[in-house]
C-alpha atoms as a PDB file:
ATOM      1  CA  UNK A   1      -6.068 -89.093  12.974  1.00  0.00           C
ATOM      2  CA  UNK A   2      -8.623 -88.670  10.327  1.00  0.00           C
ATOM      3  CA  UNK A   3      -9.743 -90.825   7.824  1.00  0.00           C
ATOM      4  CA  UNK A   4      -9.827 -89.327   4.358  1.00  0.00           C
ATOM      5  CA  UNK A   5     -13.464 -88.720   3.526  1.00  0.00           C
ATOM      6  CA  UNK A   6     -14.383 -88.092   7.576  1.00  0.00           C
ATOM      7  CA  UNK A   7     -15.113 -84.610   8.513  1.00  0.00           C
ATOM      8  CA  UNK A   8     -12.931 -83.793  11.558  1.00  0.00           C
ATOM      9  CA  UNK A   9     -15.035 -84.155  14.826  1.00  0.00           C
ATOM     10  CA  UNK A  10     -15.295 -80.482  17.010  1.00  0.00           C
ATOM     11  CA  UNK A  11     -12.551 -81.415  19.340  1.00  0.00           C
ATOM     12  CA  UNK A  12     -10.303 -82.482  16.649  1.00  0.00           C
ATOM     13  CA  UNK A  13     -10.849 -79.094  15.069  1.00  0.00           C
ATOM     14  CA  UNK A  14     -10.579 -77.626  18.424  1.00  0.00           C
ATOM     15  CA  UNK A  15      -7.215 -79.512  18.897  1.00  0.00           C
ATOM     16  CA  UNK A  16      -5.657 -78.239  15.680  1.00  0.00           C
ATOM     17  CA  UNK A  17      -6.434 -74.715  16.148  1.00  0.00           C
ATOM     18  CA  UNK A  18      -4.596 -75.136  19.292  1.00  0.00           C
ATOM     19  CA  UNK A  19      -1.985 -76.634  18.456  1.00  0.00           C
ATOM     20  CA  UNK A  20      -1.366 -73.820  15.067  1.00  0.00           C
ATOM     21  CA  UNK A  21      -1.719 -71.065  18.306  1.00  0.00           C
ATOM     22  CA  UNK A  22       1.015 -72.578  19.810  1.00  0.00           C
ATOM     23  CA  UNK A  23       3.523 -73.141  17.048  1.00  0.00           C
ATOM     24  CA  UNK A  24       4.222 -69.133  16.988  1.00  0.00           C
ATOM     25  CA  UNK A  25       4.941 -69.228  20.123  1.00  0.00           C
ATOM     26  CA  UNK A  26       8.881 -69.267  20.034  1.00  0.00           C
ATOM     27  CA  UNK A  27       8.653 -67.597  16.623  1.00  0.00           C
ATOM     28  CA  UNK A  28       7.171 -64.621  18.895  1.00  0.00           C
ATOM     29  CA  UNK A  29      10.190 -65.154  21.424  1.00  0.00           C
ATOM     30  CA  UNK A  30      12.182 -65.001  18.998  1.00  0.00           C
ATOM     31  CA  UNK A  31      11.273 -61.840  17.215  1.00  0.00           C
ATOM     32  CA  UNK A  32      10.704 -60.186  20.825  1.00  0.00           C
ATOM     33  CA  UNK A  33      14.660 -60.558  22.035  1.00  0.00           C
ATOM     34  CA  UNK A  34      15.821 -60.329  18.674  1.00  0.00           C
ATOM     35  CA  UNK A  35      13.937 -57.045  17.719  1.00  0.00           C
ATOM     36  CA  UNK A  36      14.700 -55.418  21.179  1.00  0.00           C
ATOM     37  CA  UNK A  37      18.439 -56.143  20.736  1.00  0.00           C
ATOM     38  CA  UNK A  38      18.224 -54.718  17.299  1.00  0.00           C
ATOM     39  CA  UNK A  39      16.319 -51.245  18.465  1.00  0.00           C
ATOM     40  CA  UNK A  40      18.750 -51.322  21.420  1.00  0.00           C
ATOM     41  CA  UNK A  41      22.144 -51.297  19.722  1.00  0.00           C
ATOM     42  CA  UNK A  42      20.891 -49.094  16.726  1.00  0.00           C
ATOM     43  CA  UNK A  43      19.887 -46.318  19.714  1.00  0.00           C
ATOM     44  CA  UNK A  44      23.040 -46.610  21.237  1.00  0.00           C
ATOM     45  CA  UNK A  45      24.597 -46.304  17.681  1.00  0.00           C
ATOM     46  CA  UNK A  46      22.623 -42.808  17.816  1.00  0.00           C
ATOM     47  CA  UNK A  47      22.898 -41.266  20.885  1.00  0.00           C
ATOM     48  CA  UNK A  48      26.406 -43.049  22.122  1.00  0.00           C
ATOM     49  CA  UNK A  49      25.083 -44.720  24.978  1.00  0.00           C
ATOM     50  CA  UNK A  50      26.285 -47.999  23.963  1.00  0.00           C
ATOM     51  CA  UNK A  51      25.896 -51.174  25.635  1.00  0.00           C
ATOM     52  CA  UNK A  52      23.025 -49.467  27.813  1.00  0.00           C
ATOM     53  CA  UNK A  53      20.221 -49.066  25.468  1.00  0.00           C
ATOM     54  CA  UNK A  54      21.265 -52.359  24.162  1.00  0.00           C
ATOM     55  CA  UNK A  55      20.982 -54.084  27.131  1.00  0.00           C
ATOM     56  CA  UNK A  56      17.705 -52.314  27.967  1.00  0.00           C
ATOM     57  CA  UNK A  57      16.276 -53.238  24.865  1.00  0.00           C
ATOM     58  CA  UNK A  58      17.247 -56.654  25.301  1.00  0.00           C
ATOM     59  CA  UNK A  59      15.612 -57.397  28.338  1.00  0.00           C
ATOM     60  CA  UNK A  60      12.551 -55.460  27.494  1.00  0.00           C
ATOM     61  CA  UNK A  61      12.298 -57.811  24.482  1.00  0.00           C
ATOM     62  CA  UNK A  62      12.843 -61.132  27.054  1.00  0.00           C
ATOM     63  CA  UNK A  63      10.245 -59.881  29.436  1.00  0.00           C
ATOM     64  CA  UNK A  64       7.602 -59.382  25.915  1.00  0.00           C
ATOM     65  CA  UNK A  65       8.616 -62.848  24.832  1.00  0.00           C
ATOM     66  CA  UNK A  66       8.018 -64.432  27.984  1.00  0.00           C
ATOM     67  CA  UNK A  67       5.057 -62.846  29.009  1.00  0.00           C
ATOM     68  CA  UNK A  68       3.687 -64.100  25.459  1.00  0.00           C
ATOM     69  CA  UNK A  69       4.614 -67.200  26.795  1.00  0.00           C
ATOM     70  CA  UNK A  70       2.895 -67.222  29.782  1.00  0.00           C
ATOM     71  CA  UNK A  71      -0.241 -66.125  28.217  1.00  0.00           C
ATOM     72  CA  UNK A  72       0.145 -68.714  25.715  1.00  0.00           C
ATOM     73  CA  UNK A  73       0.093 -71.638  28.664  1.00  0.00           C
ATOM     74  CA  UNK A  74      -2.424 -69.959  30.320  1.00  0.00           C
ATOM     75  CA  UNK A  75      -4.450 -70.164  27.491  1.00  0.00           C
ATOM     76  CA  UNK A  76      -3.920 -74.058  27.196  1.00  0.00           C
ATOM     77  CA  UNK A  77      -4.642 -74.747  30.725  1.00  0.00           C
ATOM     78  CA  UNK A  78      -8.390 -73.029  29.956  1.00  0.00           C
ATOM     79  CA  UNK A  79      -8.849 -75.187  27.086  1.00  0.00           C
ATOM     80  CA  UNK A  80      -7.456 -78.672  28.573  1.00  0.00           C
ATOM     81  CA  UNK A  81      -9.634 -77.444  31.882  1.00  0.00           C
ATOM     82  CA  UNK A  82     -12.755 -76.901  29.991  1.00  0.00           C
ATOM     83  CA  UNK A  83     -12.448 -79.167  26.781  1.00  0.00           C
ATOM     84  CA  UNK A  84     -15.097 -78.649  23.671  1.00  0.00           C
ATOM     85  CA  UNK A  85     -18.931 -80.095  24.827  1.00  0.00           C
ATOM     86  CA  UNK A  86     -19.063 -82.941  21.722  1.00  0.00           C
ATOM     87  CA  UNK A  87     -22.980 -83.054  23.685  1.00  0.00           C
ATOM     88  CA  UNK A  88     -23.282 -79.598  21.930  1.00  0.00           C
ATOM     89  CA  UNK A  89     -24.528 -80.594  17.965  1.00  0.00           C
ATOM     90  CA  UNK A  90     -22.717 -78.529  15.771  1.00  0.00           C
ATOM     91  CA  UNK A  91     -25.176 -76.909  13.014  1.00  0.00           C
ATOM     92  CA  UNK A  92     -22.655 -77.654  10.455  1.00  0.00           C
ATOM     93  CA  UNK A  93     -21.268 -81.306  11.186  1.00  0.00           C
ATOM     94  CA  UNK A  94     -23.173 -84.334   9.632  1.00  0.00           C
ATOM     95  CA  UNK A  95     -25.496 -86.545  11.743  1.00  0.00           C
END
């Protein structure tokens, strides 16, 4: 936590960027399924197919969601295997 007045330290910053990555995370796996249902059924509204295209749709929008996913805990497992070097001075942060 940081005291009011205390510039956050680089891995704190670090930390917090991560962390506001990660938060749209299920928004994005959300919108994925929900937006491939939605171009499904109105394609199967146009060209009668119905519940194909739906169903298509659907699962193209799971496998976009999760694959976000994955890249998303990828990314984390980088960043927890190689945390911020505090050795490294940063230009910017008070001695």
């Amino acid at each position: 936590m940081v005291r009011p007045g205390r510039r956050p330290t680089r891995e704190e910053r670090h930390n917090r960027r991560l962390a506001l990555g990660l938060s749209t995370v299920g928004l994005e796996l959300g919108l994925s399924v929900a937006l491939g249902a939605l171009l499904g059924r109105w394609l199967d509204q146009q060209w009668g197919t119905e519940p194909w295209l739906l169903l298509t749709c659907f699962m193209l929008g799971l496998t976009a969601g999760f694959l976000n996913l994955y890249r998303a805990t990828q990314k984390v497992r980088k960043t927890f295997q190689n945390p911020p070097n505090d050795d490294l001075s940063d230009p910017n942060e008070p001695d």
